[in-house]
N, C-alpha and C. Protein backbone atom coordinates (compact mmCIF):
# COMPACT_ATOMS: atom_id res chain seq x y z
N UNK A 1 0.84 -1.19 0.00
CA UNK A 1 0.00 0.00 0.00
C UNK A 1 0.87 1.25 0.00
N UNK A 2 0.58 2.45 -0.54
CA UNK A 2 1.23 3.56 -0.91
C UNK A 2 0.71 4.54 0.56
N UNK A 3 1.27 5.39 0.29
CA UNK A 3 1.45 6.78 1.65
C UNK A 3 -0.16 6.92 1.48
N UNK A 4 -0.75 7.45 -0.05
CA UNK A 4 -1.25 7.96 -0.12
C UNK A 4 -3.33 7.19 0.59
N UNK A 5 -2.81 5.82 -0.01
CA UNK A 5 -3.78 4.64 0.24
C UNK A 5 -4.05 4.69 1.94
N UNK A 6 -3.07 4.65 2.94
CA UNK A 6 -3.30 4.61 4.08
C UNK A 6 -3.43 6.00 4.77
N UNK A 7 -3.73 7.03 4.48
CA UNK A 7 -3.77 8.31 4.60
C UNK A 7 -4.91 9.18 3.80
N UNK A 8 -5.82 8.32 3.73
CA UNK A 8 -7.00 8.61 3.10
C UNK A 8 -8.09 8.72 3.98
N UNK A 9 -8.55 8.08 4.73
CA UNK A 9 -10.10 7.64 5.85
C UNK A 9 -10.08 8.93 6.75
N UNK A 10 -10.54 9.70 6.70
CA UNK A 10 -10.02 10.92 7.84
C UNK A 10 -10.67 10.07 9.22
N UNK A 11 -10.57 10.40 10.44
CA UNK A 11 -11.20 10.23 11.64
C UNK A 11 -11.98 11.57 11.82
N UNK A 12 -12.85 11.59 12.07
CA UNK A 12 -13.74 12.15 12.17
C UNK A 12 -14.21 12.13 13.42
N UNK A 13 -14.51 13.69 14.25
CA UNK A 13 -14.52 13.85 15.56
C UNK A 13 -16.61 13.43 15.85
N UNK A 14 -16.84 12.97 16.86
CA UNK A 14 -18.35 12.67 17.22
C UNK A 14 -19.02 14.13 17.36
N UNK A 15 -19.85 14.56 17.25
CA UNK A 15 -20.70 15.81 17.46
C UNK A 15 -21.68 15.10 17.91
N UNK A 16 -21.27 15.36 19.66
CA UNK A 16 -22.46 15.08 20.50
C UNK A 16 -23.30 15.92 20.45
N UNK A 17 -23.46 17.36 19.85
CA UNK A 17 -25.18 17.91 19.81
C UNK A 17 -26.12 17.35 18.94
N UNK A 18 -25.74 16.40 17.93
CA UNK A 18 -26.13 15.99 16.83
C UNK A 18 -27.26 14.69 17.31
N UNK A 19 -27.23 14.65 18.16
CA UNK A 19 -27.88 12.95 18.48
C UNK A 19 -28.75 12.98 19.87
N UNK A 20 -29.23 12.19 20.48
CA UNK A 20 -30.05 12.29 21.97
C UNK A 20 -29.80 11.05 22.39
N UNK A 21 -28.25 10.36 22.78
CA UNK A 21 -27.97 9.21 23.96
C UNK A 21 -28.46 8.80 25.18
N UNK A 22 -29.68 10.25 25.32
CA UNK A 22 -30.44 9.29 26.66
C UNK A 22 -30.71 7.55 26.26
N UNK A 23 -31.73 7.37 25.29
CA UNK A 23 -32.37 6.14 25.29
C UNK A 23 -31.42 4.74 24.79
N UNK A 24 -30.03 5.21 24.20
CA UNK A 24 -29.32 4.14 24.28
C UNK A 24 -28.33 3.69 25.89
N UNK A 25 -28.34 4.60 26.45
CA UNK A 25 -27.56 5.00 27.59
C UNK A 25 -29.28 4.06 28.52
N UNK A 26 -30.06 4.79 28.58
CA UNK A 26 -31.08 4.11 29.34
C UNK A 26 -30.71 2.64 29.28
N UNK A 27 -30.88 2.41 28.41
CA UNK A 27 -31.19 0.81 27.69
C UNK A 27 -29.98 0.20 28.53
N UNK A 28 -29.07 0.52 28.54
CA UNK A 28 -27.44 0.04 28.93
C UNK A 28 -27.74 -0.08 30.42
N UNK A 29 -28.95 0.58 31.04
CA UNK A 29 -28.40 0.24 32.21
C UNK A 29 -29.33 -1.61 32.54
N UNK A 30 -29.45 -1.97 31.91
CA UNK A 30 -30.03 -3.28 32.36
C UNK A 30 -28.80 -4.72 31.39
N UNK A 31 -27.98 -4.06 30.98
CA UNK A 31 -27.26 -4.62 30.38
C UNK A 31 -25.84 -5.14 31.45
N UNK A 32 -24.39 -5.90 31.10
CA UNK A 32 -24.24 -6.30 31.67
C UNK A 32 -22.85 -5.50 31.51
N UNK A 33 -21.42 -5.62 32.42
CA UNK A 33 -20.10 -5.30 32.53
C UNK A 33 -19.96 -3.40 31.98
N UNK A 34 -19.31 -2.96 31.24
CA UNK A 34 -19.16 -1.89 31.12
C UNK A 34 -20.52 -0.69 30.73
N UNK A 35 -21.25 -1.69 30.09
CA UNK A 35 -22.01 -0.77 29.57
C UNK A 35 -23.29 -0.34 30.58
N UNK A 36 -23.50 -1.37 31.67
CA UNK A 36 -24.05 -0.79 32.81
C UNK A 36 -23.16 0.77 33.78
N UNK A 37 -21.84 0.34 33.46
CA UNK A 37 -21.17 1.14 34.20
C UNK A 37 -21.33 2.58 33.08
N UNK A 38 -21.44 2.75 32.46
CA UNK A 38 -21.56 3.85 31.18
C UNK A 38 -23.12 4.52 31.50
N UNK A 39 -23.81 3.26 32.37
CA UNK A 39 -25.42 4.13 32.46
C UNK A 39 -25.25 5.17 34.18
N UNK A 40 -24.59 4.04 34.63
CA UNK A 40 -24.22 4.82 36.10
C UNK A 40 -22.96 5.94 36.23
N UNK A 41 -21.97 6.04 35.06
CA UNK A 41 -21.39 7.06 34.92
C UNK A 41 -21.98 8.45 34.41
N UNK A 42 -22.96 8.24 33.49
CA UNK A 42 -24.01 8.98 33.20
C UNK A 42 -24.71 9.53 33.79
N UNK A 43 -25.00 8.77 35.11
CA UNK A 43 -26.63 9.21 35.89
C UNK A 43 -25.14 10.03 37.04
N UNK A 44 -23.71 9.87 37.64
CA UNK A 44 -22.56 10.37 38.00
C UNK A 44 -22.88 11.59 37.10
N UNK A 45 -22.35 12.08 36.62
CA UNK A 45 -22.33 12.85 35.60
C UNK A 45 -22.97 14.18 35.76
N UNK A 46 -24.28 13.60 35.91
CA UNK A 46 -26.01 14.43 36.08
C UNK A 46 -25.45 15.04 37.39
N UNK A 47 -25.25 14.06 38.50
CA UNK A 47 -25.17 14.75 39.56
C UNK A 47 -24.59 15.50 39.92
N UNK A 48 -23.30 15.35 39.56
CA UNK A 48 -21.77 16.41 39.34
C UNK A 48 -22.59 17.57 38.82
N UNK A 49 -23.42 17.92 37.74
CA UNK A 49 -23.46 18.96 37.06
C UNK A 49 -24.08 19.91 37.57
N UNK A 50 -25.75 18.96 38.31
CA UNK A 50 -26.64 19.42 39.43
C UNK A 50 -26.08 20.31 40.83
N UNK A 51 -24.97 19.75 40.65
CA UNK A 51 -24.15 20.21 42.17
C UNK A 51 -23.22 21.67 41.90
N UNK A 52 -23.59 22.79 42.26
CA UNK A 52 -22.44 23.43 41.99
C UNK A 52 -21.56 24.05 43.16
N UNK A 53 -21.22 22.89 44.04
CA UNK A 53 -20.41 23.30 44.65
C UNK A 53 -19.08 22.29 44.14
N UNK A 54 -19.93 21.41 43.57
CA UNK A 54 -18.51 20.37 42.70
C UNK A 54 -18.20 20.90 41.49
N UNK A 55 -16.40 20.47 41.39
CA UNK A 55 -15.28 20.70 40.10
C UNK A 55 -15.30 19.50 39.78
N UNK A 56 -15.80 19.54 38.56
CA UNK A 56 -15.32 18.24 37.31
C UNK A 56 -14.21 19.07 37.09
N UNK A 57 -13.66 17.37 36.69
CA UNK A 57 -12.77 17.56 36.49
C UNK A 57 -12.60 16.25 34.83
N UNK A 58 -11.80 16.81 33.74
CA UNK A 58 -11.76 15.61 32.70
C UNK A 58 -10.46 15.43 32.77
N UNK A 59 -10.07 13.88 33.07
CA UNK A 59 -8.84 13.41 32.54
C UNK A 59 -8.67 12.94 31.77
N UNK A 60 -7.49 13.29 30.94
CA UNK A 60 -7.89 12.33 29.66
C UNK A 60 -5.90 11.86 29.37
N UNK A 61 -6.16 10.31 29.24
CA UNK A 61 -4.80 9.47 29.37
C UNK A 61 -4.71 9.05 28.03
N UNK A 62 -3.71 9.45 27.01
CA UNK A 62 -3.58 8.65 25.78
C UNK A 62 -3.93 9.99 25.15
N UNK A 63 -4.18 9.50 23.61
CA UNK A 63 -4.74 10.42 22.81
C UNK A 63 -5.94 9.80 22.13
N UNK A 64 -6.87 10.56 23.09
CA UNK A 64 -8.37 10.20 23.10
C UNK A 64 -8.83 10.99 21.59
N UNK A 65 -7.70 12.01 21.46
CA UNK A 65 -8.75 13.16 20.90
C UNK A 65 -8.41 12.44 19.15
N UNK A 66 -7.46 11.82 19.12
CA UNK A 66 -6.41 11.00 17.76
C UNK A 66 -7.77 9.88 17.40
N UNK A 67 -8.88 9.69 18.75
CA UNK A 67 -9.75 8.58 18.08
C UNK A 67 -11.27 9.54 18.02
N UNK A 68 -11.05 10.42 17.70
CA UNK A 68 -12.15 11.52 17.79
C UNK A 68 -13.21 11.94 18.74
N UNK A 69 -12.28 12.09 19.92
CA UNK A 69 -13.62 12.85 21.03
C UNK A 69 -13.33 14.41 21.34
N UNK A 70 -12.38 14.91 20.14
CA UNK A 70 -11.91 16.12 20.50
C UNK A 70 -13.07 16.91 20.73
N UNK A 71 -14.05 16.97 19.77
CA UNK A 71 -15.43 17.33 19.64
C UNK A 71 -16.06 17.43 21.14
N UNK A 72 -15.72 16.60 21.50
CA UNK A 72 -17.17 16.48 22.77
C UNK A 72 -16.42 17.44 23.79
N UNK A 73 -15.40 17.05 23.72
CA UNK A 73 -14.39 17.66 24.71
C UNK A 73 -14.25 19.54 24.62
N UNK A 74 -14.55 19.91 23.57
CA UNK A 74 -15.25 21.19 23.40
C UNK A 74 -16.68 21.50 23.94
N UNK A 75 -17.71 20.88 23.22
CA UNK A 75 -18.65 21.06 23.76
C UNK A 75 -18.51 21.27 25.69
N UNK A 76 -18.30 20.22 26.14
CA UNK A 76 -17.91 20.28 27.14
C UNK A 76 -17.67 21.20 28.08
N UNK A 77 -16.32 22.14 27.34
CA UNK A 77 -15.83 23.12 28.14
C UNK A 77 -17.17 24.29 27.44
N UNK A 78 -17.57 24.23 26.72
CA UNK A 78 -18.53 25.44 26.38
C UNK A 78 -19.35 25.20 26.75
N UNK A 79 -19.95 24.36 27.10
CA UNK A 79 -21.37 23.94 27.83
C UNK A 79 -20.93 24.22 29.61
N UNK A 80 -20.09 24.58 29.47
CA UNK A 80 -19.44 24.64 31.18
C UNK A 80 -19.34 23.14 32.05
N UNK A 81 -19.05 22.37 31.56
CA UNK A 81 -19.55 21.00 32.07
C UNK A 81 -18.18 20.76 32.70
N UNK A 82 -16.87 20.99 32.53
CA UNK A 82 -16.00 21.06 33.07
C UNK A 82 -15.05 22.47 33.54
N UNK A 83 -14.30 21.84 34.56
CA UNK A 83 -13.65 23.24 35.77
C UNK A 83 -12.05 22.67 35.08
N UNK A 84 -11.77 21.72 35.12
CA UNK A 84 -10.08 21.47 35.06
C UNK A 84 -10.13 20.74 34.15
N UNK A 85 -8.60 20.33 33.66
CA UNK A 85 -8.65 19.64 32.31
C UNK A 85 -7.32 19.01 32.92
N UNK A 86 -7.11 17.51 32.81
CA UNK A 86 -5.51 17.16 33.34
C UNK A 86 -5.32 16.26 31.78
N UNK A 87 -4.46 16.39 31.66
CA UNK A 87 -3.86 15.90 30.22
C UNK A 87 -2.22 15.70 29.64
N UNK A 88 -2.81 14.25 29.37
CA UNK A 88 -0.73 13.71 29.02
C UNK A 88 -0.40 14.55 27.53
N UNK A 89 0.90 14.76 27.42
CA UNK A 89 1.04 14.99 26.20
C UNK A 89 1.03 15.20 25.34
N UNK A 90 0.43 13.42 25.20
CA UNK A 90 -0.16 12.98 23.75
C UNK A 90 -1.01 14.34 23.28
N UNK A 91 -2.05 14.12 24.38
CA UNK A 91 -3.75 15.26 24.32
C UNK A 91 -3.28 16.43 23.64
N UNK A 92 -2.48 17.13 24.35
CA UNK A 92 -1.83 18.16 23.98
C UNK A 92 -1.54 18.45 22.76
N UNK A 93 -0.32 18.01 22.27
CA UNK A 93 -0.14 17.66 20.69
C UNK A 93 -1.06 17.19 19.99
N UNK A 94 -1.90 16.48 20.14
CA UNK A 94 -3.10 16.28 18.77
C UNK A 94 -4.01 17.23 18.98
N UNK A 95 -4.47 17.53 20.28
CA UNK A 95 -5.76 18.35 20.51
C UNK A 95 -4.91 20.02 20.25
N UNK A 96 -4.56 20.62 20.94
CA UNK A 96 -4.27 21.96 21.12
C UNK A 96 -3.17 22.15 19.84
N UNK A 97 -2.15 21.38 19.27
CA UNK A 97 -1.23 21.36 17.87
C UNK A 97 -1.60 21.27 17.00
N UNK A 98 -1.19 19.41 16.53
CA UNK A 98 -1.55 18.99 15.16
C UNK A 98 -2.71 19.32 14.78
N UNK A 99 -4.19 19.10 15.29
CA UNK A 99 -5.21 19.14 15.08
C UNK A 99 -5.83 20.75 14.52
N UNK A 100 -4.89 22.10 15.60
CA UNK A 100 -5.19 23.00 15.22
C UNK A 100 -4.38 23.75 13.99
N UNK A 101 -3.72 23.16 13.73
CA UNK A 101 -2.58 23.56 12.22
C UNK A 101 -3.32 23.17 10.98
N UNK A 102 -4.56 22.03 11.34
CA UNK A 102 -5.19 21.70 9.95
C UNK A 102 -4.74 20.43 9.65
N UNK A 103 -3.83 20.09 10.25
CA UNK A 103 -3.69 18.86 10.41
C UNK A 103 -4.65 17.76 10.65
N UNK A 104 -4.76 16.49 10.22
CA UNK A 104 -5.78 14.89 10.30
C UNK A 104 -5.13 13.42 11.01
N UNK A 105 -6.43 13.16 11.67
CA UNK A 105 -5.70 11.92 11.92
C UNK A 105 -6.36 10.66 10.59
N UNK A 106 -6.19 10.03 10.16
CA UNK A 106 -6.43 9.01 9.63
C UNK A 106 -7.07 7.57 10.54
N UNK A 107 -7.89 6.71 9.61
CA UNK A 107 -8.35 5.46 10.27
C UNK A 107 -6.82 4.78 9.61
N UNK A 108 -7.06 3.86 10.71
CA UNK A 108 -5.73 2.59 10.17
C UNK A 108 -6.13 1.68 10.68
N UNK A 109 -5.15 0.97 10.98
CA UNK A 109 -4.90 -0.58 11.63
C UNK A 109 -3.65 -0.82 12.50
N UNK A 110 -3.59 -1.48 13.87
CA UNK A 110 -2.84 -1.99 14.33
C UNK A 110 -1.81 -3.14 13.57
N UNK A 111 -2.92 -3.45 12.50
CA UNK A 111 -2.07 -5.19 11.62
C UNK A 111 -1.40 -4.54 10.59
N UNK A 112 -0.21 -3.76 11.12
CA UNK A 112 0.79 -3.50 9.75
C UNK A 112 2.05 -3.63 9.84
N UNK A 113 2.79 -3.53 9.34
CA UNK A 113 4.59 -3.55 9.57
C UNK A 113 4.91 -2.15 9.82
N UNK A 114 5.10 -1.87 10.97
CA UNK A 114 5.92 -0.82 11.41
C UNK A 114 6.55 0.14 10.72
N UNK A 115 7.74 -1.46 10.57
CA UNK A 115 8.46 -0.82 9.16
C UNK A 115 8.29 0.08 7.89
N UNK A 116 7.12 -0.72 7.16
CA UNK A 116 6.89 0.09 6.09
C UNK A 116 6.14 1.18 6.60
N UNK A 117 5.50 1.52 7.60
CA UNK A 117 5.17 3.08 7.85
C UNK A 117 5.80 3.95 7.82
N UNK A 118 6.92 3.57 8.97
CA UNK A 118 7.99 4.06 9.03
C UNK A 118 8.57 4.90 7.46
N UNK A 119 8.98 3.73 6.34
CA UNK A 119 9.29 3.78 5.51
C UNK A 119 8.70 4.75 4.52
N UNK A 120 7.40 4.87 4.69
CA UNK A 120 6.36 5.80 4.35
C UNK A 120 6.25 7.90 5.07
N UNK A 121 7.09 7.55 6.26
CA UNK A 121 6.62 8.44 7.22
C UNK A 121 5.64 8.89 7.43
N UNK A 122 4.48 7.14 8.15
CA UNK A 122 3.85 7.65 8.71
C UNK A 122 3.88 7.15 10.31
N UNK A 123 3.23 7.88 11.09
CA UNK A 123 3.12 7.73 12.62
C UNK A 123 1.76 6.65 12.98
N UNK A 124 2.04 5.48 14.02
CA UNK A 124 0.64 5.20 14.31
C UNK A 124 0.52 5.56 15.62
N UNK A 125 -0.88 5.64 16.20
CA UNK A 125 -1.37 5.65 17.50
C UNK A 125 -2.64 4.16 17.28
N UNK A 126 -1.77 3.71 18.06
CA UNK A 126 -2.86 2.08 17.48
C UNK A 126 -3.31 1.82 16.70
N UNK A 127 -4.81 1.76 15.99
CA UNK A 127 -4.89 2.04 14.65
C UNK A 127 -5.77 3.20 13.92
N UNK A 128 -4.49 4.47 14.04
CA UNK A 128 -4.83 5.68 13.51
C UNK A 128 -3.38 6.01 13.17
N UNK A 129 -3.75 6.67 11.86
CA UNK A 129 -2.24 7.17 11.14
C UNK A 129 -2.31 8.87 11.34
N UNK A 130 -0.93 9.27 11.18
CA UNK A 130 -0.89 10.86 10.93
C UNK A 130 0.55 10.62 9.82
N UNK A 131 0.80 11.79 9.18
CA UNK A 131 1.77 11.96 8.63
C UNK A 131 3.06 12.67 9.40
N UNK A 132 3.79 11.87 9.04
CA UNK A 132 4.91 12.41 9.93
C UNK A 132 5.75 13.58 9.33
N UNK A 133 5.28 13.74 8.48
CA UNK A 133 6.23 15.12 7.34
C UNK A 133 5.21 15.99 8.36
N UNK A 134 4.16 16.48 8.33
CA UNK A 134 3.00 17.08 9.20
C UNK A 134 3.55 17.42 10.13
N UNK A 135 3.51 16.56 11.14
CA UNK A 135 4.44 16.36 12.49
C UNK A 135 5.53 17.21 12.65
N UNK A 136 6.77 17.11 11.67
CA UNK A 136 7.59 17.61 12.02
C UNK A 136 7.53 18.97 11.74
């Protein structure tokens, strides 16, 4: 595959105003392992927001925003839904950098040879590509 072949799929950030997750989120809570925990982080959530003597706070570990939640993560701070923001690195550089230069992340795959990315200059974050000419 060529630079150009794996550097095609943009990732595309979620626009949570776009949709109404109550009734799949409802549904989840009678369900079983995480996705119950996703209904009770939710109904968490509510209460935090209800409360204003509490600071949310969003952490975010990895580069969440490289698999497209940069989006929400705006809304977020504009909706006032969060007080602090703690963030590795990664966040940093894709969210507040690459991302704001016009820069893309790409869909990929974990199942590739390194190598030939490399060879390509491109970067993965599991399976999401960026260009590394970009980057630098």
């Amino acid at each position: 595959m060529e630079k150009k072949d794996l550097l095609k799929d943009v990732v595309k950030h979620i626009d949570i105003k776009s949709f109404d997750s109550t009734p799949i989120i409802n549904a989840m809570r009678d369900m079983s392992f995480t996705s119950r925990d996703t209904a009770v982080a939710a109904d968490t959530l509510e209460m935090m927001l209800a409360d204003k003597e509490c600071s949310n706070w969003l952490t975010l570990a990895g580069s969440t925003s490289a698999g497209g939640c940069m989006q929400a993560y705006v809304e977020m701070v504009k909706n006032n839904m969060v007080d602090v923001i703690v963030a590795t690195g990664a966040s940093i550089v894709d969210m507040d950098f690459f991302e704001a230069l016009g820069f893309k992340h790409y869909k990929g795959t974990p199942f590739i040879d390194d190598n030939h990315l490399r060879n390509n200059y491109i970067d993965r974050i599991y399976d999401t590509f960026i260009d590394e000419k970009e980057l630098q």
